[in-house]
PDB file of N, CA and C in Angstrom:
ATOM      1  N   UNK A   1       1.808  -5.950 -17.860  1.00  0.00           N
ATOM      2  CA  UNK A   1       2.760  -5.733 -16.790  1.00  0.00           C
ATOM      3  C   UNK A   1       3.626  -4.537 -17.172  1.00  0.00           C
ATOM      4  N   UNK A   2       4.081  -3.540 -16.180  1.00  0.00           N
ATOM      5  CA  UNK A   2       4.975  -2.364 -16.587  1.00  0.00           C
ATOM      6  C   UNK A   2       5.865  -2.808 -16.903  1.00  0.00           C
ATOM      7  N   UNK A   3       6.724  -1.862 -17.524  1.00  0.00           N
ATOM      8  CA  UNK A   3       7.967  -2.222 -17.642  1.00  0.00           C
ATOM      9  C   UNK A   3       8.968  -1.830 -16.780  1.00  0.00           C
ATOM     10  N   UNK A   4      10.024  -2.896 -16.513  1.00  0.00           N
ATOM     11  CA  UNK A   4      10.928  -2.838 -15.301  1.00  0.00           C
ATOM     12  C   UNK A   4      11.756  -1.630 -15.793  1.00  0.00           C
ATOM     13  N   UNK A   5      11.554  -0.035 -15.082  1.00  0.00           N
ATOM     14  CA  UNK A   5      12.360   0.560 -15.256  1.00  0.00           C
ATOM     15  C   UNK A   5      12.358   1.747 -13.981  1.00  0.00           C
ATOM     16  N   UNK A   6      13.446   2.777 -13.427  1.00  0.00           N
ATOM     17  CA  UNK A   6      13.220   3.060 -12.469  1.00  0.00           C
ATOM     18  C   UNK A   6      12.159   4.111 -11.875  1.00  0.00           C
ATOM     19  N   UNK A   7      11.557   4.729 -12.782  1.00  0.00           N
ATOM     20  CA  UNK A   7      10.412   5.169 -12.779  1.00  0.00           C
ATOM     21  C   UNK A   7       9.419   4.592 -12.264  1.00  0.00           C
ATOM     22  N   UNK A   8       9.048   3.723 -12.623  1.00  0.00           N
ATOM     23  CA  UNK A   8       7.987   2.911 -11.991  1.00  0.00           C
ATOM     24  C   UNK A   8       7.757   1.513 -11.521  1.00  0.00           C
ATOM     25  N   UNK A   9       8.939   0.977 -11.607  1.00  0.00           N
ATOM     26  CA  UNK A   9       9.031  -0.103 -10.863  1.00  0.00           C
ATOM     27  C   UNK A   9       8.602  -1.005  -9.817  1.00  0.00           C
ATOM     28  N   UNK A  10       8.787   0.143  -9.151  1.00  0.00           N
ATOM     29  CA  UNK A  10       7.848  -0.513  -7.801  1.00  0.00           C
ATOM     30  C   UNK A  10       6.588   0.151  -7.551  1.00  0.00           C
ATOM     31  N   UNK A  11       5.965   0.900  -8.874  1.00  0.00           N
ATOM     32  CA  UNK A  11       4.633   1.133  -8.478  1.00  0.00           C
ATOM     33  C   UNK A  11       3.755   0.134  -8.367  1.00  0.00           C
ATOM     34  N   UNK A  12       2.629  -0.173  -7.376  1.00  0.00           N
ATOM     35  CA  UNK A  12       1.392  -1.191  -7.636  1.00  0.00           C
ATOM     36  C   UNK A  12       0.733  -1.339  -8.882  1.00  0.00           C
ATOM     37  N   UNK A  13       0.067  -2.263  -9.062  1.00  0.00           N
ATOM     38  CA  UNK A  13      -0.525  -2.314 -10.274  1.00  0.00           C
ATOM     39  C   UNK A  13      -2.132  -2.136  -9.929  1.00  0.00           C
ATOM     40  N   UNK A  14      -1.819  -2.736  -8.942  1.00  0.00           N
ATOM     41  CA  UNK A  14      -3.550  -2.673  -8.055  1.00  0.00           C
ATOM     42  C   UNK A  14      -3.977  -0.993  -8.152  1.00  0.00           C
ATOM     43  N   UNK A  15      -5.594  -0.907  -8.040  1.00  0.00           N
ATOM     44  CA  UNK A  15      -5.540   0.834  -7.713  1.00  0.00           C
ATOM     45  C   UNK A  15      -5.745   1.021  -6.362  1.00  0.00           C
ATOM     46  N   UNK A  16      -4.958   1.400  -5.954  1.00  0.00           N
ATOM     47  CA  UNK A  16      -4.685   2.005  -4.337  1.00  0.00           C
ATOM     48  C   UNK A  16      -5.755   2.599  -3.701  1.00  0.00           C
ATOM     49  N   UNK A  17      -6.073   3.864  -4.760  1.00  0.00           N
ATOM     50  CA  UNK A  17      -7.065   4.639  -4.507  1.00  0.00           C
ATOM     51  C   UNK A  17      -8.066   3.984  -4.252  1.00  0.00           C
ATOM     52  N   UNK A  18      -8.355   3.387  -5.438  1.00  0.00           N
ATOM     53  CA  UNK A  18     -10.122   2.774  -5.759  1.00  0.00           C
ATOM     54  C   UNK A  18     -10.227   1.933  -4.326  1.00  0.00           C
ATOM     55  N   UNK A  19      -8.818   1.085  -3.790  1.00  0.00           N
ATOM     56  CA  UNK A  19      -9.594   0.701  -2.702  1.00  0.00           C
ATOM     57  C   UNK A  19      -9.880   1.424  -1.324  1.00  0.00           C
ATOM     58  N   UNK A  20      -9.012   2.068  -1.453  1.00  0.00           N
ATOM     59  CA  UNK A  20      -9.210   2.815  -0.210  1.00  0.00           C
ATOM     60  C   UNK A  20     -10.210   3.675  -0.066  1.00  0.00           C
ATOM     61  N   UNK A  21     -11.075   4.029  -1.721  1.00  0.00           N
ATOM     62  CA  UNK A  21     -12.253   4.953  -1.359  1.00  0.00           C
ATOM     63  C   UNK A  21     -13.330   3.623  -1.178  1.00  0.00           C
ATOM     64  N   UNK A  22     -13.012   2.363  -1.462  1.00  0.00           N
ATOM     65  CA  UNK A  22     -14.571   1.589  -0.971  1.00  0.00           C
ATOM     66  C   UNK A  22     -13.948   0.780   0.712  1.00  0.00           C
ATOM     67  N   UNK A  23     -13.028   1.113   0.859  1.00  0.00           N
ATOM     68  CA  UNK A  23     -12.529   0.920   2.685  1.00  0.00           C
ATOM     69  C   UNK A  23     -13.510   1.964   3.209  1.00  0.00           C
ATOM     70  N   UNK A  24     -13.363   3.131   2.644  1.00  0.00           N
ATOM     71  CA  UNK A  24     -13.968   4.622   3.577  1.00  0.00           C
ATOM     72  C   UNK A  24     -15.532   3.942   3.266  1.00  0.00           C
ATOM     73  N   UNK A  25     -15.907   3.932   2.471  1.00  0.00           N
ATOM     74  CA  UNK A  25     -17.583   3.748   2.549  1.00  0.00           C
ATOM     75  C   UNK A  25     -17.631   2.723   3.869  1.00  0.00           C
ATOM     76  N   UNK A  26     -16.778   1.612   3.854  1.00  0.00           N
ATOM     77  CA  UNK A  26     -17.664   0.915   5.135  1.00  0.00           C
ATOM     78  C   UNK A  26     -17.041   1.805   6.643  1.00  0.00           C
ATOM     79  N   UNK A  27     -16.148   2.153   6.325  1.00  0.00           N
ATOM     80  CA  UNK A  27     -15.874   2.984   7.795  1.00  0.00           C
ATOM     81  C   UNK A  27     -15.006   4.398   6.961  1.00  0.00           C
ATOM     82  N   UNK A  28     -15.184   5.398   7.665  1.00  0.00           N
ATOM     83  CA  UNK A  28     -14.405   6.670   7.531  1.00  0.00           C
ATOM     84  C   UNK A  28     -13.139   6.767   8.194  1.00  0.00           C
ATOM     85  N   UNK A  29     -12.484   6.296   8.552  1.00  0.00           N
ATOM     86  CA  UNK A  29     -11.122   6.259   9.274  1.00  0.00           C
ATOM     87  C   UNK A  29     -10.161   5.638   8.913  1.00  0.00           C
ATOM     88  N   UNK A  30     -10.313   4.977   7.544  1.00  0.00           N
ATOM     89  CA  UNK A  30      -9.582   3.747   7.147  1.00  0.00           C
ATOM     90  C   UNK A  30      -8.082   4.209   6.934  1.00  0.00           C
ATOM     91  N   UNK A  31      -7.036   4.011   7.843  1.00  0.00           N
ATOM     92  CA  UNK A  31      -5.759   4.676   6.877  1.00  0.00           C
ATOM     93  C   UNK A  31      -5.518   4.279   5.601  1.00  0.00           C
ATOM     94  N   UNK A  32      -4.738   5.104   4.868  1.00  0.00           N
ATOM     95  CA  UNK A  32      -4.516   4.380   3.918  1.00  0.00           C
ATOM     96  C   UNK A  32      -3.217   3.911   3.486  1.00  0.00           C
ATOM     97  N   UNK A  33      -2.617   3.570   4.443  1.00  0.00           N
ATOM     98  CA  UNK A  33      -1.800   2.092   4.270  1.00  0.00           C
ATOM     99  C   UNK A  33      -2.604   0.634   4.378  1.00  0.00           C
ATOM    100  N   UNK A  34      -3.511   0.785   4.973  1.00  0.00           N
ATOM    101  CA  UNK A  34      -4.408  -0.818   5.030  1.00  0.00           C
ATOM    102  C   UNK A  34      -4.903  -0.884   3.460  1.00  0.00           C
ATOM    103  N   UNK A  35      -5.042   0.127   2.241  1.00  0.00           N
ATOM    104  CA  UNK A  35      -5.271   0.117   1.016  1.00  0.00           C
ATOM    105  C   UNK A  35      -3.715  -0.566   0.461  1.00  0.00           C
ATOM    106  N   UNK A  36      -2.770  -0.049   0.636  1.00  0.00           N
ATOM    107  CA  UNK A  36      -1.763  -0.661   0.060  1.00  0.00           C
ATOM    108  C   UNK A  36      -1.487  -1.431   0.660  1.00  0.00           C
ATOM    109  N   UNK A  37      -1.793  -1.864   1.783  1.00  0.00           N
ATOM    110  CA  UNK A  37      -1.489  -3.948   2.358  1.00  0.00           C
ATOM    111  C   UNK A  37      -2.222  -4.319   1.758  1.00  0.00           C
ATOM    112  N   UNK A  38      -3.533  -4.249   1.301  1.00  0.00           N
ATOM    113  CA  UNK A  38      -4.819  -4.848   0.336  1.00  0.00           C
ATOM    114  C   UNK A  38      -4.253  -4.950  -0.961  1.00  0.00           C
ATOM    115  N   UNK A  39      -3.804  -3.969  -1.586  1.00  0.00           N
ATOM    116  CA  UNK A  39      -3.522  -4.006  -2.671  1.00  0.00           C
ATOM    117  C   UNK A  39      -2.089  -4.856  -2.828  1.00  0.00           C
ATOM    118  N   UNK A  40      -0.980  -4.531  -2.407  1.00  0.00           N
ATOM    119  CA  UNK A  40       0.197  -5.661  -1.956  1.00  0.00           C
ATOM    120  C   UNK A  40      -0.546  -7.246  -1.975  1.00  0.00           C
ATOM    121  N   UNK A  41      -1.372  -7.471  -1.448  1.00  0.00           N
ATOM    122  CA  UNK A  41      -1.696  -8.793  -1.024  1.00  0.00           C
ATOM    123  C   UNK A  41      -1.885  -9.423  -2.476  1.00  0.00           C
ATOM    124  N   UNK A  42      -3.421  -8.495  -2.738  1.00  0.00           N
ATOM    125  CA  UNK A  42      -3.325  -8.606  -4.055  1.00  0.00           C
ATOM    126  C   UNK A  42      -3.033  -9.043  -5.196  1.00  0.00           C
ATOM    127  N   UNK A  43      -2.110  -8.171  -4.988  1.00  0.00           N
ATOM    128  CA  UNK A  43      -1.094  -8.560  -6.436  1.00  0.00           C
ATOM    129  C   UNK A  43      -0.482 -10.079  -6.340  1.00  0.00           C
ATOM    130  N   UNK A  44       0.188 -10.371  -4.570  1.00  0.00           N
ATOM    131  CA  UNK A  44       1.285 -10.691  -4.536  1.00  0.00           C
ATOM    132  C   UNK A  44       0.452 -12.285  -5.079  1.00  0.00           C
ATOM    133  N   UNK A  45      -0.902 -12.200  -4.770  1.00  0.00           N
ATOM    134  CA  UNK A  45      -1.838 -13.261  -4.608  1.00  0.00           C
ATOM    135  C   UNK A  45      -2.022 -13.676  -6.376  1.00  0.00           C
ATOM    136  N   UNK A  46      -2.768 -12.356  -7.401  1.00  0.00           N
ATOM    137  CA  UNK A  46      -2.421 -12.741  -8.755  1.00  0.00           C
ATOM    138  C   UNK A  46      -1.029 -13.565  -9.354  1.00  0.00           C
ATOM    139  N   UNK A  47      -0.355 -12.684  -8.748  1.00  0.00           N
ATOM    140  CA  UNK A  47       1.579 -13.291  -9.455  1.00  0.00           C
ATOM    141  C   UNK A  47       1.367 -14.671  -8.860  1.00  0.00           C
ATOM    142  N   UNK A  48       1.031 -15.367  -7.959  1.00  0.00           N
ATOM    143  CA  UNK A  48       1.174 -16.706  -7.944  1.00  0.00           C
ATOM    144  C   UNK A  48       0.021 -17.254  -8.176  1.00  0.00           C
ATOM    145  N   UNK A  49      -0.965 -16.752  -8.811  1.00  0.00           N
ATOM    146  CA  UNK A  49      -1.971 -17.748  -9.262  1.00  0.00           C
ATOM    147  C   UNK A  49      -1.266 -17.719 -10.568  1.00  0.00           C
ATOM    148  N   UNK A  50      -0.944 -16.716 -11.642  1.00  0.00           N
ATOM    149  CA  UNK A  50      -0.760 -16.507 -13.013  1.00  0.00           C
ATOM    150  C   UNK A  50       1.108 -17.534 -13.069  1.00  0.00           C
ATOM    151  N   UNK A  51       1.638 -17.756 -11.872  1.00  0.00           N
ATOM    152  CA  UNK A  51       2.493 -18.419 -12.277  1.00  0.00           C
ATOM    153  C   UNK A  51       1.916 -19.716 -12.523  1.00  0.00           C
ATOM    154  N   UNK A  52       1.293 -19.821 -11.363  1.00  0.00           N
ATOM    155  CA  UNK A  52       1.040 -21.598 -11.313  1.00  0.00           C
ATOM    156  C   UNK A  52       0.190 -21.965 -12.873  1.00  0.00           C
ATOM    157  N   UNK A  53      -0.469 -20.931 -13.078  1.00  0.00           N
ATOM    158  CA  UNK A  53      -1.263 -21.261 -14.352  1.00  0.00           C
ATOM    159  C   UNK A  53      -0.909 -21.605 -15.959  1.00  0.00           C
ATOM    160  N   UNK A  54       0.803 -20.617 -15.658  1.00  0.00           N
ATOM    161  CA  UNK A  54       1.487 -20.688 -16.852  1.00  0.00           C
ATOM    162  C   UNK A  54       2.784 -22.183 -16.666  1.00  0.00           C
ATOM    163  N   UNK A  55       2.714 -22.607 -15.484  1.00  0.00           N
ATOM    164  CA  UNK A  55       3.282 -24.036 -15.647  1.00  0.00           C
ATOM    165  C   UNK A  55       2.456 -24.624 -15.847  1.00  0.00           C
ATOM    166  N   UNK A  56       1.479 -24.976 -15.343  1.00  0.00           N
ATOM    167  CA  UNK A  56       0.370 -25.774 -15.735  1.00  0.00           C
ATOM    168  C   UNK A  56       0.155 -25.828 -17.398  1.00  0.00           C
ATOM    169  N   UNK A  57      -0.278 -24.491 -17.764  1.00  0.00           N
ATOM    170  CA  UNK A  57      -0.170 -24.501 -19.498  1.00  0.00           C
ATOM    171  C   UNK A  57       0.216 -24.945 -19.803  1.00  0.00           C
ATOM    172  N   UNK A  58       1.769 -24.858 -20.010  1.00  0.00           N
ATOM    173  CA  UNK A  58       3.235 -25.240 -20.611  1.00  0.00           C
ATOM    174  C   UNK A  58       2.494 -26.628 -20.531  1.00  0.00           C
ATOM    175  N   UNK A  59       2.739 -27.082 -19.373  1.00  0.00           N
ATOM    176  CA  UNK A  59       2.479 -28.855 -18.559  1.00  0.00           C
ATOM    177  C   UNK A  59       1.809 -29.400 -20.050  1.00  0.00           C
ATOM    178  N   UNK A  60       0.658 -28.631 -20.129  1.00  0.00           N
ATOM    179  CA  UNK A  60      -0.634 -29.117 -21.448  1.00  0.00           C
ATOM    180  C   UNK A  60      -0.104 -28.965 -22.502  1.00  0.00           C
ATOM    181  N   UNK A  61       1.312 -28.195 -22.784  1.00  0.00           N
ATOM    182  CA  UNK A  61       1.850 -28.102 -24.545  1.00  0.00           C
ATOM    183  C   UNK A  61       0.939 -26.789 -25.119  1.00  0.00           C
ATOM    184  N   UNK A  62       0.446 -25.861 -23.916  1.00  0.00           N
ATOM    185  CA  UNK A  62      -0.052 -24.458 -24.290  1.00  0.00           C
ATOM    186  C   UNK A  62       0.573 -23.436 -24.324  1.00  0.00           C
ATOM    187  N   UNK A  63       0.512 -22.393 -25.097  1.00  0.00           N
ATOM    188  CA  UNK A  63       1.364 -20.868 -24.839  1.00  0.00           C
ATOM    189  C   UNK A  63       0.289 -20.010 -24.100  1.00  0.00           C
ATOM    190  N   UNK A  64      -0.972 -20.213 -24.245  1.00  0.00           N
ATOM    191  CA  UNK A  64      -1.690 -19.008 -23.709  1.00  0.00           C
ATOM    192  C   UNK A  64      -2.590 -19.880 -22.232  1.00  0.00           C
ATOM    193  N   UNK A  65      -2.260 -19.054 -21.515  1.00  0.00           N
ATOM    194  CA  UNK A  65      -3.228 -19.260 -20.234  1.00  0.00           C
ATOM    195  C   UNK A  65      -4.496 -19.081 -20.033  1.00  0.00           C
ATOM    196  N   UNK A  66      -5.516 -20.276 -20.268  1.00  0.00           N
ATOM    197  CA  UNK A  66      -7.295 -20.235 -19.903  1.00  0.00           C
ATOM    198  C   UNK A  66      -7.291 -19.903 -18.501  1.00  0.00           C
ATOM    199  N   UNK A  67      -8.569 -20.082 -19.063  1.00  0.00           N
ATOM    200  CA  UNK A  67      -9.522 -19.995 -17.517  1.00  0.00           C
ATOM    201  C   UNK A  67      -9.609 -21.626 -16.685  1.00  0.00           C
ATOM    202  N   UNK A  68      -9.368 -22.306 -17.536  1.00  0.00           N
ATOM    203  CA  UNK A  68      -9.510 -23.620 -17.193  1.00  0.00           C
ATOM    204  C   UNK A  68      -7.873 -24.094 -16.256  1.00  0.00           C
ATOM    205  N   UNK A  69      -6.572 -23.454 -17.396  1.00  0.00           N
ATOM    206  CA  UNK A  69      -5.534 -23.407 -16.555  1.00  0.00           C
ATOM    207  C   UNK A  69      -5.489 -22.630 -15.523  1.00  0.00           C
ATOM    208  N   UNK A  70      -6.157 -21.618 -15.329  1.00  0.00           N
ATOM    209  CA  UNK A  70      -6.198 -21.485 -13.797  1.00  0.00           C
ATOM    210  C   UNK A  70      -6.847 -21.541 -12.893  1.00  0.00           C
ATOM    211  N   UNK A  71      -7.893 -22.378 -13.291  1.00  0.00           N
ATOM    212  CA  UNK A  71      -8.711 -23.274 -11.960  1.00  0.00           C
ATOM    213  C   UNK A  71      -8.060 -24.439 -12.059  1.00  0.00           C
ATOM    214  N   UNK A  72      -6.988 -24.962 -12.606  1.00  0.00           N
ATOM    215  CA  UNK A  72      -7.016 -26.774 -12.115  1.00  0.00           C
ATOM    216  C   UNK A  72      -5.343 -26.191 -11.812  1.00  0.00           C
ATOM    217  N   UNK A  73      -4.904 -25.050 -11.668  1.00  0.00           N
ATOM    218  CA  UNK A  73      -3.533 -24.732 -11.222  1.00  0.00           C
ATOM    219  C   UNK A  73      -3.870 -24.403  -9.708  1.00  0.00           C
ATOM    220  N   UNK A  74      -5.045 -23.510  -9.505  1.00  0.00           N
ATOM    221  CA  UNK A  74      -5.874 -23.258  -8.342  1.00  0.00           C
ATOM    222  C   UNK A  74      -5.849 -24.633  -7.591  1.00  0.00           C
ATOM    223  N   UNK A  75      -6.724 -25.242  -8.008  1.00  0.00           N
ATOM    224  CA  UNK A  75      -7.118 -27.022  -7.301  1.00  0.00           C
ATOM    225  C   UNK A  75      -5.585 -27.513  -6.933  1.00  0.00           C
ATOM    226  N   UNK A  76      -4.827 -27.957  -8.023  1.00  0.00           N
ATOM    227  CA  UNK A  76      -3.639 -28.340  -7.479  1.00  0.00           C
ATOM    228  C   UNK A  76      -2.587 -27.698  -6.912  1.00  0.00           C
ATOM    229  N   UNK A  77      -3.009 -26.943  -6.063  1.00  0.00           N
ATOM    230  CA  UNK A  77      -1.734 -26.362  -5.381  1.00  0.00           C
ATOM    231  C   UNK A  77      -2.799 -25.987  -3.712  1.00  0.00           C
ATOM    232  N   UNK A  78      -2.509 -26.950  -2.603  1.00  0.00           N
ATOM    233  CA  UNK A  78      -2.870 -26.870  -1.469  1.00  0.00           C
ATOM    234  C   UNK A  78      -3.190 -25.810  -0.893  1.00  0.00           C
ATOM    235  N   UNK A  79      -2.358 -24.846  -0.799  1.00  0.00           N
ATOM    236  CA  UNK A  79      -2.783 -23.356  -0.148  1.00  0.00           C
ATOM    237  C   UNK A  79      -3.800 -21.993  -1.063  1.00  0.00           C
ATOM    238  N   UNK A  80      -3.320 -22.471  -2.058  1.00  0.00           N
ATOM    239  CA  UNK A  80      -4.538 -21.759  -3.012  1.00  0.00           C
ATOM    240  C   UNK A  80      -5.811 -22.417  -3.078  1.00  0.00           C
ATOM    241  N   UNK A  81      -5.993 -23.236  -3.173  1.00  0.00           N
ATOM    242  CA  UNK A  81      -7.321 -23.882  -3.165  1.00  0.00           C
ATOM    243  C   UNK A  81      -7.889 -24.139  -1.890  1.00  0.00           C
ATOM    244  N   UNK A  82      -7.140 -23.905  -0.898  1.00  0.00           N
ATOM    245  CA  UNK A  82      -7.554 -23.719   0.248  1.00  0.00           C
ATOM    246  C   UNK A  82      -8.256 -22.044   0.768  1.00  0.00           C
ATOM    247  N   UNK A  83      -7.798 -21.312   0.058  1.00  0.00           N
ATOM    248  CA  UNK A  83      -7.683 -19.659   0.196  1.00  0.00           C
ATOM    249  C   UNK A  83      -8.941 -19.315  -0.499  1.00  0.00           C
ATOM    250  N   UNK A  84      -9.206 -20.021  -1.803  1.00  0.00           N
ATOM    251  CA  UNK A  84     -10.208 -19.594  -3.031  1.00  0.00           C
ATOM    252  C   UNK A  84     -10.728 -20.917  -3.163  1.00  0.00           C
ATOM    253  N   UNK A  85     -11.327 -21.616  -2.720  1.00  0.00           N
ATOM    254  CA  UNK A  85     -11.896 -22.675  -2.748  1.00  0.00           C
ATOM    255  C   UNK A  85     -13.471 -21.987  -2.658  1.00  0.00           C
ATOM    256  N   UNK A  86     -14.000 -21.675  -1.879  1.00  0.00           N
ATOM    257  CA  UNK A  86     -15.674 -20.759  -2.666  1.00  0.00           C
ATOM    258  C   UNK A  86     -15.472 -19.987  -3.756  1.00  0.00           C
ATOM    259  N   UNK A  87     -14.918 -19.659  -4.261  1.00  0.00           N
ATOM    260  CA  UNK A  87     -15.072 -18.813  -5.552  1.00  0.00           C
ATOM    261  C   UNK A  87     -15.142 -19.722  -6.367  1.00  0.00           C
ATOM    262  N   UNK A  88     -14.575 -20.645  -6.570  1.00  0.00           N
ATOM    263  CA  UNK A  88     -14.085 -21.818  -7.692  1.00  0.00           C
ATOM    264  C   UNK A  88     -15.222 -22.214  -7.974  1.00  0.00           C
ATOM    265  N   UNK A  89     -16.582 -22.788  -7.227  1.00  0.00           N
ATOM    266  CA  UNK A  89     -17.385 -23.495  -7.006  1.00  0.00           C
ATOM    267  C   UNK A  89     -18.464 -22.486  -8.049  1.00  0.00           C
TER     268      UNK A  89
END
């Protein structure tokens, strides 16, 4: 994660670019603000899987976050497992 400073703060972490050049392959017109709503989403979508995963940890008496804590942080939380429920599988 960057570090909170005013330089870059509110840069994305997502690559903007990278998506907006595989938006253009399926169509050529893509603005590219629909890359940074993608990428926004994104992120905003990681930061609450990686939270839920690091309570969950803790929950288990863990410091480091599996893969396992974040599929059963996934499962237990209604709207995520509703969202990513085929991937899980």
């Amino acid at each position: 994660m960057p570090v909170k400073n005013s330089k870059n703060y509110n840069k994305p972490i997502f690559p903007v670019e990278e998506i907006h050049k595989q938006l253009k392959k399926i169509d050529k017109k893509v603005p590219g603000a629909v890359a940074v709503f993608i990428a926004a989403a994104e992120e905003y979508l990681a930061a609450e899987i990686i939270e839920k995963a690091a309570i969950y940890s803790r929950q288990r008496g863990k410091d480091v976050i599996g893969a396992t804590d974040i599929t059963e942080a996934i499962k237990a939380d209604k709207e995520l497992n509703s969202i990513l429920s085929k991937s899980l599988k």
